[in-house]
Protein backbone atom coordinates (compact mmCIF):
# COMPACT_ATOMS: atom_id res chain seq x y z
CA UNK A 1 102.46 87.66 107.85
CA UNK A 2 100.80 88.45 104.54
CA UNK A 3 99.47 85.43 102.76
CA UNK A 4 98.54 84.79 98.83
CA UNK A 5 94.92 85.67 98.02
CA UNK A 6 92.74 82.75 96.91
CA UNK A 7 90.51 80.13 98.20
CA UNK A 8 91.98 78.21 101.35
CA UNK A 9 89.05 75.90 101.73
CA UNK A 10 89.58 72.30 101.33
CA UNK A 11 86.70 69.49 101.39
CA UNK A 12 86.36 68.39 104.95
CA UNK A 13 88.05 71.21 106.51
CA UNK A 14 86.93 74.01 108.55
CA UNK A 15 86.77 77.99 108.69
CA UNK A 16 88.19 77.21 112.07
CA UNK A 17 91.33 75.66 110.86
CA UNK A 18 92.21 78.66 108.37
CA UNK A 19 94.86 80.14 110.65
CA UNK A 20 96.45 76.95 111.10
CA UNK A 21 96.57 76.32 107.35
CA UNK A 22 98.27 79.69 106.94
CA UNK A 23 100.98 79.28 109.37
CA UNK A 24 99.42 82.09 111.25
CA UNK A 25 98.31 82.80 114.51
CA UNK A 26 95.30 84.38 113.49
CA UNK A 27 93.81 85.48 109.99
CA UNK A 28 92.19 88.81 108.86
CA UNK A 29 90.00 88.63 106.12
CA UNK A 30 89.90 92.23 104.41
CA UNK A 31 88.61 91.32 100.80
CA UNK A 32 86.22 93.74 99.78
CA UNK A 33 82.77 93.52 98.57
CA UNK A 34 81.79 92.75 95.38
CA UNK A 35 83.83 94.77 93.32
CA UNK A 36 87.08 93.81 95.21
CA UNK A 37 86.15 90.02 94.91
CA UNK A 38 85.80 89.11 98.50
CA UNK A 39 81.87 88.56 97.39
CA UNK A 40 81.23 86.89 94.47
CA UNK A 41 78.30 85.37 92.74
CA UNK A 42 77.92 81.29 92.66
CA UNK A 43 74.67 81.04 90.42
CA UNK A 44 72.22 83.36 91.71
CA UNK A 45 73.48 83.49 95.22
CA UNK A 46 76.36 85.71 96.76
CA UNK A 47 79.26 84.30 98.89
CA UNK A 48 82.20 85.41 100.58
CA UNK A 49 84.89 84.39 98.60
CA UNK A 50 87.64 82.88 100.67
CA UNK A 51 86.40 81.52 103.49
CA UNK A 52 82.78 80.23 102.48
CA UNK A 53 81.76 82.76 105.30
CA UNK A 54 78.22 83.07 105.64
CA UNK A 55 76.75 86.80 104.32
CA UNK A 56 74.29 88.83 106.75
CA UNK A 57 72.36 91.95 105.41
CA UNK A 58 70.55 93.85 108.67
CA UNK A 59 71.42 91.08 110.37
CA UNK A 60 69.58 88.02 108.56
CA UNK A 61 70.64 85.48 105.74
CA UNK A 62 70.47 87.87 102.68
CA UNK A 63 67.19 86.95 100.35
CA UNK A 64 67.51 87.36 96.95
CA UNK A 65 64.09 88.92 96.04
CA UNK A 66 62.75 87.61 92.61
CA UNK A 67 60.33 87.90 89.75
CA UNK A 68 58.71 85.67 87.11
CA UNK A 69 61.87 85.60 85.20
CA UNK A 70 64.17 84.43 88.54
CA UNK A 71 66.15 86.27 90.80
CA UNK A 72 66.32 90.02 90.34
CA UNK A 73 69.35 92.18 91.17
CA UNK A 74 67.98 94.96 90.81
CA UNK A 75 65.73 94.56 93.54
CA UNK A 76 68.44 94.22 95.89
CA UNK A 77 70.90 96.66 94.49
CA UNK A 78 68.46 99.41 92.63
CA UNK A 79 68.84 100.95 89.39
CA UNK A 80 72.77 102.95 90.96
CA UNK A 81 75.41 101.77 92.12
CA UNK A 82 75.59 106.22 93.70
CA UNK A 83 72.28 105.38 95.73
CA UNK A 84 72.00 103.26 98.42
CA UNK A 85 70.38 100.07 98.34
CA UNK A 86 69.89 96.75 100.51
CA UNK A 87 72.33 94.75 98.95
CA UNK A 88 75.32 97.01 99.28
CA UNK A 89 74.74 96.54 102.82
CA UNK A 90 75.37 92.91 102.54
CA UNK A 91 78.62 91.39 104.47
CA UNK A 92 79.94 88.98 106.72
CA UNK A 93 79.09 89.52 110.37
CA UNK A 94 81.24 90.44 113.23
CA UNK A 95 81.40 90.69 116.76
CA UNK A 96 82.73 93.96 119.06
CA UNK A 97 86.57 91.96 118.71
CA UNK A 98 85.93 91.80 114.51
CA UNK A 99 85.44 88.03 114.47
CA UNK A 100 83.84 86.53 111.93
CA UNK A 101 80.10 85.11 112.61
CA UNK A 102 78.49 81.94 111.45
CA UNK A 103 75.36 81.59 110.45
CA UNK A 104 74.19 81.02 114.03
CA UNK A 105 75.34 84.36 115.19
CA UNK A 106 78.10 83.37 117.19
CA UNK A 107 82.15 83.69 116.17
CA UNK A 108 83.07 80.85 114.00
CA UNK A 109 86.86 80.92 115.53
CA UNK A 110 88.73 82.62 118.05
CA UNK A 111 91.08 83.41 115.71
CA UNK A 112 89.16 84.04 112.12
CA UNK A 113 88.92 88.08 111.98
CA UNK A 114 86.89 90.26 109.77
CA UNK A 115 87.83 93.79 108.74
CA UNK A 116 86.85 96.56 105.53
CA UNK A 117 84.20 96.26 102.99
CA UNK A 118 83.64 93.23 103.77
CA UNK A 119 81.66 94.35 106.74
CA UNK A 120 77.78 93.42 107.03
CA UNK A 121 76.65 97.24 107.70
CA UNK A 122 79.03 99.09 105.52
CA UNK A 123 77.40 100.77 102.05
CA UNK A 124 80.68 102.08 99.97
CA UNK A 125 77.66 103.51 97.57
CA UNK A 126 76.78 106.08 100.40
CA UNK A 127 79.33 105.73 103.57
CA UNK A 128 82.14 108.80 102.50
CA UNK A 129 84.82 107.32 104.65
CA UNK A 130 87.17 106.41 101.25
CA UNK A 131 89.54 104.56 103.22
CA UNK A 132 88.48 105.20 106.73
CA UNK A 133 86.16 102.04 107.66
CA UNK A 134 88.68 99.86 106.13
CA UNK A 135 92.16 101.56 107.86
CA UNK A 136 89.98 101.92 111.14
CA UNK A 137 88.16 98.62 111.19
CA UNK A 138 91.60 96.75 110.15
CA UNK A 139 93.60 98.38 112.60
CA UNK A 140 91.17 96.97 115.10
CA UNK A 141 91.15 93.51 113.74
CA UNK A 142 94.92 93.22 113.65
CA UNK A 143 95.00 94.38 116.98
CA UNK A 144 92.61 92.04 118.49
CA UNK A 145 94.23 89.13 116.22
CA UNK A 146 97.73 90.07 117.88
CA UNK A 147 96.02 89.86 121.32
CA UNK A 148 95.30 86.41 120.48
């Protein structure tokens, strides 16, 4: 079941609760990075876009690293977006089943699933897949949301 794009978070509700709030069984979140909008910037922080999912980058809270003048993107993404960098690396996390991860480290639902870009690891700037870790990785998802 494919459902509209756009923010599904309501005050007082829960990450937990986005499948029910879809009508689905379970929900894979395949967004993209920052280009495709599943991270976008709120001030001078990132965040995932439609969840409020929490961003890793090698496996810790992302930092944004700064100068006198504030926070400096450049330090996280470089001068390229054709080299890699620190920040392209930046996603939400995910277990061996593609569920999402909280900030704690540990799945935020049973049924919350995480698939594409949007993968704490994956660097589109340097990876060569194209397609490939988003058709692979989603396949995987969808399959271990259908297992339930």
């Amino acid at each position: 079941m494919a459902v509209p794009c756009g923010p599904i978070r309501s005050s007082g509700s829960s990450v937990a609760s986005a499948a029910t709030r879809t009508g689905a069984d379970a929900v894979v979140v395949a967004t993209g990075k920052l280009i495709g909008g599943g991270i976008t910037a709120v001030g001078a922080e990132l965040a995932e876009s439609l969840l409020g999912l929490p961003l890793f980058q090698d496996r810790s809270p992302p930092a944004m690293a700064g100068s006198i003048h504030g926070p400096d993107p450049v330090q996280r993404f470089g001068a390229s977006p054709f080299r890699a960098a620190p920040g392209f690396r930046m996603g939400v996390g995910y277990d061996a089943a593609f569920r999402a991860l909280g900030a704690g480290g540990h799945p935020v639902s049973s049924r919350v699933f995480v698939a594409g870009a949007l993968l704490e690891g994956f660097d589109p700037s340097c990876d060569g897949t194209g397609l490939g870790c988003a058709a692979t990785t989603g396949y995987v998802a969808g399959v271990s949301a259908a297992s339930g």
